[in-house]
N, C-alpha and C. Protein backbone atom coordinates (compact mmCIF):
# COMPACT_ATOMS: atom_id res chain seq x y z
N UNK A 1 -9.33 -19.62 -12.67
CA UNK A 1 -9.02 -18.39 -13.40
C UNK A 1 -8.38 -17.39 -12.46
N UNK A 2 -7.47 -17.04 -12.42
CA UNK A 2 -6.49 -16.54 -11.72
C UNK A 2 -6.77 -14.71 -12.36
N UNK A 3 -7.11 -13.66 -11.53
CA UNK A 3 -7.63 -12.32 -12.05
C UNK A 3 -6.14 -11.64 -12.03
N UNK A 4 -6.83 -10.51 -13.46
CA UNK A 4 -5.69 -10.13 -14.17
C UNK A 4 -5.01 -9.12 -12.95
N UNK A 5 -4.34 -7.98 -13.32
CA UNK A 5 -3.89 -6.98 -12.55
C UNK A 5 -5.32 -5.59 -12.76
N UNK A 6 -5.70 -5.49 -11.52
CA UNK A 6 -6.39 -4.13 -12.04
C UNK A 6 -6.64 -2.94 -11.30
N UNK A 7 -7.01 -2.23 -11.07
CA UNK A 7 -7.29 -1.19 -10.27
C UNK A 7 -8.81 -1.09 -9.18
N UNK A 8 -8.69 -1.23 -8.29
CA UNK A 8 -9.87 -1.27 -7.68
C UNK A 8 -10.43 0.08 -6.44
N UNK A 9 -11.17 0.42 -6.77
CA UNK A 9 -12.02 1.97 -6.47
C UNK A 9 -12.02 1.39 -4.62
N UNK A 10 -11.57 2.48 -3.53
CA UNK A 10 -12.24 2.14 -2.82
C UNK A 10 -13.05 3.75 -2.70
N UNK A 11 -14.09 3.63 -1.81
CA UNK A 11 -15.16 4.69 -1.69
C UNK A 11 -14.97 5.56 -1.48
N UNK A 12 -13.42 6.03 -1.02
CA UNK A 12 -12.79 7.50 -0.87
C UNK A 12 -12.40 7.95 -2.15
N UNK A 13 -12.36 6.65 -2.99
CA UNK A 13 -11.97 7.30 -4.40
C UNK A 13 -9.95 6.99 -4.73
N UNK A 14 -9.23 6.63 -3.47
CA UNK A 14 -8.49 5.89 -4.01
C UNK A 14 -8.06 4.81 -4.51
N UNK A 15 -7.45 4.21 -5.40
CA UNK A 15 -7.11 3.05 -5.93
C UNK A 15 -6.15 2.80 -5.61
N UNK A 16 -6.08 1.20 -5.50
CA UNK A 16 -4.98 0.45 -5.41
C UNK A 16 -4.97 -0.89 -6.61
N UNK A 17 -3.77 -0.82 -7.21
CA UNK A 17 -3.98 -2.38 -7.43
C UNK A 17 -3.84 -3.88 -7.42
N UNK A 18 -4.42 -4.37 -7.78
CA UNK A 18 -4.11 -5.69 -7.13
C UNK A 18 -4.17 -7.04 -8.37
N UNK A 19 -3.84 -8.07 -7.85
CA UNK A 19 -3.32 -8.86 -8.90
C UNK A 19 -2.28 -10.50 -8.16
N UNK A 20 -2.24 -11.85 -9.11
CA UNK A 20 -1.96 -12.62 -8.71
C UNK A 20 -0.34 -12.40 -9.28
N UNK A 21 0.14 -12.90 -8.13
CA UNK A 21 1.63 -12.61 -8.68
C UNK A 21 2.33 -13.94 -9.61
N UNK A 22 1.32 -14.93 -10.00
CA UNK A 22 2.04 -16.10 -10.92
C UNK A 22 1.65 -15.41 -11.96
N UNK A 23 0.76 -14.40 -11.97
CA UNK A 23 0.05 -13.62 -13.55
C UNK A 23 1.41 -12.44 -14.06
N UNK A 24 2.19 -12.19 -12.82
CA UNK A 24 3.47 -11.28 -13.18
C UNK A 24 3.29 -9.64 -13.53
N UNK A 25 3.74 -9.14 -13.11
CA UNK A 25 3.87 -7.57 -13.09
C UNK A 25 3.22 -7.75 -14.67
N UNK A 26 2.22 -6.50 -15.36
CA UNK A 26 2.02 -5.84 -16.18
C UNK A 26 2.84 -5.50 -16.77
N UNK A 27 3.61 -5.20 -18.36
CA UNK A 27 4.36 -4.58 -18.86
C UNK A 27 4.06 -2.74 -18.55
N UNK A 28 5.17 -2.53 -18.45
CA UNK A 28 5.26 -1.12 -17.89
C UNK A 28 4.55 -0.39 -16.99
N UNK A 29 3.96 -0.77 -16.12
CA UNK A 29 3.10 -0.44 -15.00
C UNK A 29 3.77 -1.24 -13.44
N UNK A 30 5.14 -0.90 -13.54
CA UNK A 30 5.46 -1.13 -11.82
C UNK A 30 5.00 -0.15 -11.14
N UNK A 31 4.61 -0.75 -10.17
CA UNK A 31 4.17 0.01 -8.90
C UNK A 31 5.37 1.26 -8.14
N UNK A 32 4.86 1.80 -6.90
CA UNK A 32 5.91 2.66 -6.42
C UNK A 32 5.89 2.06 -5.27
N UNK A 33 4.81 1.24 -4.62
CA UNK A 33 5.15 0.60 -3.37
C UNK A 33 4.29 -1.15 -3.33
N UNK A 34 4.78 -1.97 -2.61
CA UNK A 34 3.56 -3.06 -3.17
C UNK A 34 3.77 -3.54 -1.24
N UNK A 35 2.36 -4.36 -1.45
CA UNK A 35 2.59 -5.57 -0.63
C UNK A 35 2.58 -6.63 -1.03
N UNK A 36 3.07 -7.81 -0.56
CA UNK A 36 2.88 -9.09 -1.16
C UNK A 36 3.04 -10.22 0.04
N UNK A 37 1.68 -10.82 -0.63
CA UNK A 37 0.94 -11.59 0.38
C UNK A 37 1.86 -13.03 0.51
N UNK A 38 2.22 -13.44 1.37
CA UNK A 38 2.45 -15.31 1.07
C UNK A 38 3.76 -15.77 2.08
N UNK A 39 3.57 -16.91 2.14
CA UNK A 39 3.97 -17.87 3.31
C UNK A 39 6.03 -17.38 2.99
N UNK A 40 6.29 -17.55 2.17
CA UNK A 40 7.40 -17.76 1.69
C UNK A 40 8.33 -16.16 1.15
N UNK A 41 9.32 -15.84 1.43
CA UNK A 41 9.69 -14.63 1.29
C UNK A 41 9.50 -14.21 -0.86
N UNK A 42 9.08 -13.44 -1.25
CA UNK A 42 8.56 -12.88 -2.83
C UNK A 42 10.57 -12.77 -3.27
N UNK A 43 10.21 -12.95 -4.54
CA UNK A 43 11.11 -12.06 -5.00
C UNK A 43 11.63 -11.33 -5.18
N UNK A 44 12.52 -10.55 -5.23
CA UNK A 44 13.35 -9.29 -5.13
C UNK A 44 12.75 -7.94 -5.97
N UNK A 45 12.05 -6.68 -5.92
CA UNK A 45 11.96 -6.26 -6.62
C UNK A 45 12.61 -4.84 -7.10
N UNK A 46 12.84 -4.21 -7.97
CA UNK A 46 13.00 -2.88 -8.64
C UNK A 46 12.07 -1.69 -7.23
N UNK A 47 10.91 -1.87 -7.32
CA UNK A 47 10.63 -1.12 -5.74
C UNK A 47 10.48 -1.23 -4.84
N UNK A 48 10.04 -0.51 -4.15
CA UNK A 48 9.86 -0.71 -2.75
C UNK A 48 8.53 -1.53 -2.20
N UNK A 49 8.89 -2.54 -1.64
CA UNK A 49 7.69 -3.68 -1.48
C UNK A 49 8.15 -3.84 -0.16
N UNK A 50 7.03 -4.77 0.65
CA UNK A 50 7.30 -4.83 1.69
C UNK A 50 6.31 -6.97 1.37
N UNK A 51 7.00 -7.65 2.25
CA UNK A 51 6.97 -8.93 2.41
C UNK A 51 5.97 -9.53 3.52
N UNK A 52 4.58 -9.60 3.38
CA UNK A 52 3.82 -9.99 4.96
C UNK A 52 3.45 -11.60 4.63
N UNK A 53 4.22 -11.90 5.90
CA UNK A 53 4.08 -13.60 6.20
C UNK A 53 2.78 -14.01 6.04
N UNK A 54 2.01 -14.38 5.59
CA UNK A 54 0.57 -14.77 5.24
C UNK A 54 0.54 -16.04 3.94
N UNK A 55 0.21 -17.28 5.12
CA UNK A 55 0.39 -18.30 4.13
C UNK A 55 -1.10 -19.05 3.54
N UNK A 56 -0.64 -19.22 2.19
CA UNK A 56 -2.46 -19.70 1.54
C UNK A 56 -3.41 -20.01 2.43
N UNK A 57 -4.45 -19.57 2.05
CA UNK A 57 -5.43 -20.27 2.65
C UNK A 57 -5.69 -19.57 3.93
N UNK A 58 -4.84 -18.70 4.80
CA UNK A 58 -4.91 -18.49 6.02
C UNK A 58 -5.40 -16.85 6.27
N UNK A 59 -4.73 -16.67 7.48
CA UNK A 59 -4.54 -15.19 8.19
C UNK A 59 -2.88 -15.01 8.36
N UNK A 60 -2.89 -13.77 8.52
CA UNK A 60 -1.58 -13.16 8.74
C UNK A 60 -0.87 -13.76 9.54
N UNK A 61 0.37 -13.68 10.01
CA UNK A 61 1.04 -14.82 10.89
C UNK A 61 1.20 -14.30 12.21
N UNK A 62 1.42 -12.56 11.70
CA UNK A 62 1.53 -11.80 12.91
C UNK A 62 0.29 -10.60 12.78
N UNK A 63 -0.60 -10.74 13.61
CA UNK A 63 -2.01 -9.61 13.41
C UNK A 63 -1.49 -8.01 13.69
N UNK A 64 -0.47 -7.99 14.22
CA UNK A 64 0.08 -6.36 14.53
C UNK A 64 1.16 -6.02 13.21
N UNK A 65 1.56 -6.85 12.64
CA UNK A 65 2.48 -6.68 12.07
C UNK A 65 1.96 -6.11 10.66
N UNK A 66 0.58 -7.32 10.67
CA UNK A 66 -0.22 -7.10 9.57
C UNK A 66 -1.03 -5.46 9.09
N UNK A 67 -1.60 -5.16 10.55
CA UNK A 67 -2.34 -4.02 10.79
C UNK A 67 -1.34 -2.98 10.23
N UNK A 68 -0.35 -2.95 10.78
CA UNK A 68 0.76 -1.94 10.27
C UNK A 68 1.68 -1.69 9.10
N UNK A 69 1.42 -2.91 8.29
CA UNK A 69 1.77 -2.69 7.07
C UNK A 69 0.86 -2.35 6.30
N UNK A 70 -0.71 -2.28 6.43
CA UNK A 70 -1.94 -2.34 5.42
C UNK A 70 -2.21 -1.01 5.85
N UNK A 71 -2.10 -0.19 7.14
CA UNK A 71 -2.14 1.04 7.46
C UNK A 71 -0.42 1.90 6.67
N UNK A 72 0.56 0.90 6.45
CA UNK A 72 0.98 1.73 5.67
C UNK A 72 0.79 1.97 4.21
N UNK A 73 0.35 0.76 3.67
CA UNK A 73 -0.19 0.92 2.18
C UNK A 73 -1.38 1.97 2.37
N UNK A 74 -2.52 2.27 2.82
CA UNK A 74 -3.51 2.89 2.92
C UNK A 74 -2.86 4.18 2.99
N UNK A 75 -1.74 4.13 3.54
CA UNK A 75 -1.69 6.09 3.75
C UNK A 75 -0.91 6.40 2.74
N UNK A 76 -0.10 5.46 1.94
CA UNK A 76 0.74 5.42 0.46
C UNK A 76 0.00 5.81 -0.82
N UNK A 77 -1.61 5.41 -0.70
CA UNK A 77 -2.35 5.35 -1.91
C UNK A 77 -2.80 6.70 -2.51
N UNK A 78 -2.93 7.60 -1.47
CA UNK A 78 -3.39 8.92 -1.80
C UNK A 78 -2.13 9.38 -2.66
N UNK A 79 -1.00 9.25 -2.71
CA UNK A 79 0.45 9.89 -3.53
C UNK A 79 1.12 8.68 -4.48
N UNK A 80 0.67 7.46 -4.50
CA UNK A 80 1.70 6.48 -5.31
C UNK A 80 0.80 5.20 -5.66
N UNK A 81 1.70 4.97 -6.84
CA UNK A 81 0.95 3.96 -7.24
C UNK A 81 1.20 2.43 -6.56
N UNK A 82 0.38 1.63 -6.21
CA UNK A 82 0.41 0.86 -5.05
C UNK A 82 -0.20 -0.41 -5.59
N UNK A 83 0.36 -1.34 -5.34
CA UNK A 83 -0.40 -2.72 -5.18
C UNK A 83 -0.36 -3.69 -4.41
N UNK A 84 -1.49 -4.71 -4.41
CA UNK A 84 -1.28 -5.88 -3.40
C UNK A 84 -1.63 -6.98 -3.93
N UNK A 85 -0.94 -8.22 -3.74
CA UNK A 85 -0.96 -8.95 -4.24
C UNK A 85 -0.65 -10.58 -3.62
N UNK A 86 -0.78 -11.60 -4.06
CA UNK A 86 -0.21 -12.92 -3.43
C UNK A 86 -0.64 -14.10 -4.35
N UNK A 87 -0.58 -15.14 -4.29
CA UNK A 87 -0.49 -16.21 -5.30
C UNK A 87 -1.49 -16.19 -6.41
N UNK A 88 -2.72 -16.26 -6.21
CA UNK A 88 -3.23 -16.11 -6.82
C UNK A 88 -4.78 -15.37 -6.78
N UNK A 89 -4.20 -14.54 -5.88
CA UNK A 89 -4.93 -13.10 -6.11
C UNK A 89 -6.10 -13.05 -5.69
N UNK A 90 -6.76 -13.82 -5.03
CA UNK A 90 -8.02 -13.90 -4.66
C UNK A 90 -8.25 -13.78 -2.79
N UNK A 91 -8.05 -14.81 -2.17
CA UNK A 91 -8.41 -14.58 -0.49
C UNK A 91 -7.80 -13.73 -0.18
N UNK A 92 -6.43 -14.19 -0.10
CA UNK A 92 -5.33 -13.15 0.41
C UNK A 92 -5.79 -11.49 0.45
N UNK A 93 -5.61 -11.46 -0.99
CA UNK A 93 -5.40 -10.07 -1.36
C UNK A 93 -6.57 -9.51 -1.46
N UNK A 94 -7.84 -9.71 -1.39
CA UNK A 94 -8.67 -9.92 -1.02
C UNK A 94 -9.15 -9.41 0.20
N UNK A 95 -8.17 -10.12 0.93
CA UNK A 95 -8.90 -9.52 2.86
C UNK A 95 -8.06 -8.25 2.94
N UNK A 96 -6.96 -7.62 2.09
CA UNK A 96 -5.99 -6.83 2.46
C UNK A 96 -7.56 -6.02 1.98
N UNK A 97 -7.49 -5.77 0.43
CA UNK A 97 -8.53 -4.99 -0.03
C UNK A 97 -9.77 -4.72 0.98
N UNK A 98 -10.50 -5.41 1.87
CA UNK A 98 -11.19 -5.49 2.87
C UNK A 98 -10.74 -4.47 3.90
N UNK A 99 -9.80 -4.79 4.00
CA UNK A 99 -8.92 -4.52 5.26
C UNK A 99 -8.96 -2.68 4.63
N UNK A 100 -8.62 -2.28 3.65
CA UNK A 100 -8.38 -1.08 3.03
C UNK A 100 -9.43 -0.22 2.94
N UNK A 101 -10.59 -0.88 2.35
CA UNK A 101 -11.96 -0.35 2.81
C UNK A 101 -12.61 -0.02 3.87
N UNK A 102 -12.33 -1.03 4.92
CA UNK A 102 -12.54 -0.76 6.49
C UNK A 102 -12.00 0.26 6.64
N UNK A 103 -10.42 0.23 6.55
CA UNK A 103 -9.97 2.23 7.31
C UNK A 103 -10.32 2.97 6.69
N UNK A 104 -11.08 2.55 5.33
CA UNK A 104 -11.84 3.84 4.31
C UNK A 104 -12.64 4.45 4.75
N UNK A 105 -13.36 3.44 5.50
CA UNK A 105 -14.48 4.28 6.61
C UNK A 105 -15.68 3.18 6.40
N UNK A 106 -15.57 1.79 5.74
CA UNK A 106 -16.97 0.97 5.39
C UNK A 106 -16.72 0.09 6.78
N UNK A 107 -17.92 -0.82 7.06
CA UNK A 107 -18.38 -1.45 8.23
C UNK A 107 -17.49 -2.63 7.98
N UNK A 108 -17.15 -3.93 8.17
CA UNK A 108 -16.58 -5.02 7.74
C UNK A 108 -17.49 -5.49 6.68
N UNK A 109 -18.56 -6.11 7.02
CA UNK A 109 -19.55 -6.81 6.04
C UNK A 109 -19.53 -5.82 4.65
N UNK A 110 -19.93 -4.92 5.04
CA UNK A 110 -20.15 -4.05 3.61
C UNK A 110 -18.70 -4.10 2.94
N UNK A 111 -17.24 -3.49 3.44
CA UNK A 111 -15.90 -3.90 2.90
C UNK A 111 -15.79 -5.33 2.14
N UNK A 112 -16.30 -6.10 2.74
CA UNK A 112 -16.46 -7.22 2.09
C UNK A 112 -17.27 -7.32 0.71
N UNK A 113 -18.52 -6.91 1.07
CA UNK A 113 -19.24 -6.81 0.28
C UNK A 113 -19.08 -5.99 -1.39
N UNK A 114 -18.65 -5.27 -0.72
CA UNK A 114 -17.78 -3.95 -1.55
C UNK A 114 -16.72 -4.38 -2.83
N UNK A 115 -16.03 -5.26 -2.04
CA UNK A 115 -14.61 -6.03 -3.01
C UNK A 115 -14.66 -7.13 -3.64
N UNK A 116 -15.85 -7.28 -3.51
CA UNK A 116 -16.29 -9.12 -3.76
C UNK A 116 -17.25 -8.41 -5.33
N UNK A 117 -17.46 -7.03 -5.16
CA UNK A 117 -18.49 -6.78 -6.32
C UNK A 117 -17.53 -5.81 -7.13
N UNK A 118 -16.04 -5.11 -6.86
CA UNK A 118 -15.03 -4.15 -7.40
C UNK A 118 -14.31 -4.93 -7.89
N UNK A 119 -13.69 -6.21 -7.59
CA UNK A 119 -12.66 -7.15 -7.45
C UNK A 119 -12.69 -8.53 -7.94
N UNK A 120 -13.56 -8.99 -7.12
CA UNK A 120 -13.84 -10.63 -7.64
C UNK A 120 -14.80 -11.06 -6.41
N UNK A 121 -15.53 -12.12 -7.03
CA UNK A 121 -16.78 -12.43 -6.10
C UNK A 121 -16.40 -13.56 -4.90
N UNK A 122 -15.23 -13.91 -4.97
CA UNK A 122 -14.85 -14.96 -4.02
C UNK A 122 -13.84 -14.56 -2.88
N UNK A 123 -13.58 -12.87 -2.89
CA UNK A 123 -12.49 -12.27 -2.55
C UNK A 123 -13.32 -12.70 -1.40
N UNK A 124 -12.05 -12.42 -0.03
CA UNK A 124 -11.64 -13.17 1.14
C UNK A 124 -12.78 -14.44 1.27
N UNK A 125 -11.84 -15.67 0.86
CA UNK A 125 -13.27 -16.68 0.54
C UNK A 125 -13.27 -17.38 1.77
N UNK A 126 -12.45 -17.04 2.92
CA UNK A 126 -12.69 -18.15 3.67
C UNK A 126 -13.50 -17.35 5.39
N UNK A 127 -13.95 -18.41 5.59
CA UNK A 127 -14.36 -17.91 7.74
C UNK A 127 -13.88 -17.20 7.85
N UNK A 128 -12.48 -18.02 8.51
CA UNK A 128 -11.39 -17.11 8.97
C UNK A 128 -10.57 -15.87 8.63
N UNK A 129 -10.81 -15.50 7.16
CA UNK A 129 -10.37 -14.28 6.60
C UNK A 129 -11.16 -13.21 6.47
N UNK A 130 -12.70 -13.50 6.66
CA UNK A 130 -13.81 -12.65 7.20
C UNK A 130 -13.53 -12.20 8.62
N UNK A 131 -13.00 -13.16 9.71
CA UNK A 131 -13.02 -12.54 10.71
C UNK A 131 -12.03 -12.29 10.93
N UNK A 132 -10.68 -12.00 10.34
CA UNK A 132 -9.79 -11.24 10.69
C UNK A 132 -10.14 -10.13 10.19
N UNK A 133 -11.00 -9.66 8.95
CA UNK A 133 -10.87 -8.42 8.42
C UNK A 133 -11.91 -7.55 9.45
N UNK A 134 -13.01 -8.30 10.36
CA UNK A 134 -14.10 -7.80 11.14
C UNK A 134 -12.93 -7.29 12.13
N UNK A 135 -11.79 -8.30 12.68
CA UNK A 135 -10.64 -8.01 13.89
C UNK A 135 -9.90 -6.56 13.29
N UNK A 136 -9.64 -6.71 12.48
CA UNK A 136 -8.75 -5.26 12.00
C UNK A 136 -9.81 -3.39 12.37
N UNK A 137 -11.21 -3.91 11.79
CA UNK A 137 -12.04 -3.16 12.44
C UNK A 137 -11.94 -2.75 13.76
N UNK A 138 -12.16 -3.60 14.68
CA UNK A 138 -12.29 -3.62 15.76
C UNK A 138 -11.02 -2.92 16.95
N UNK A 139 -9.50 -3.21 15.85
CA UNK A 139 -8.79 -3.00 16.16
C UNK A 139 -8.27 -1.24 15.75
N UNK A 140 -8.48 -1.07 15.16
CA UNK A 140 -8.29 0.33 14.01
C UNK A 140 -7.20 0.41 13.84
């Protein structure tokens, strides 16, 4: 079951949303900025999106590259409507959401904890996407 598009609370009270991109943009609800998760360059869009190499199943391809695009969605959310997204909407987008909560000000575990109960219960499902989102912490 592939989760719809929706809005997810982080504890500062901004939202972002997020969503599998085979589920396809919402009728009339484009975003003003997106990320999009996945191995392979996304499709072209109407806004302003930005493309992070991150292939299924994994971690980011480049960890600085990563940090700096999720620190730019995070500082986007307070003024625009924003989403993140990748195949099918769950690890991926998932550890970003993690990742979003952490600079929110939550611990890793709890970020986790947090998005897995706002989002979906399998969000960042793997080891390795737990401990990149603990690395992004660590990293600020």
């Amino acid at each position: 079951m592939e989760p719809r598009a929706r809005g997810v609370d982080l504890p500062s009270g901004l939202t972002v949303r997020c969503r599998s991109l085979r589920a396809g943009v919402p009728a009339g609800t484009t975003p003003d900025f997106a990320v999009y998760l996945r191995g392979q360059s996304p499709e072209a869009t109407d806004w302003s999106s930005i493309w992070l190499r991150w292939p299924d199943f994994w971690v980011p391809l480049d960890g600085s590259d990563a940090r700096q695009v999720i620190g730019e969605l995070y500082a986007r959310l307070a003024d625009r409507r924003c989403e993140v997204a990748c195949g099918g909407g769950v690890g991926r987008t998932g550890s970003v959401l993690a990742a979003l909560a952490v600079l929110d000000g939550l611990e890793p575990d709890a970020a986790i904890g947090l998005i897995r109960e706002r989002y979906h219960p399998r969000a960042v499902e793997l080891p390795w996407q737990r401990r990149w989102v603990a690395r992004v912490a660590s990293t600020g």
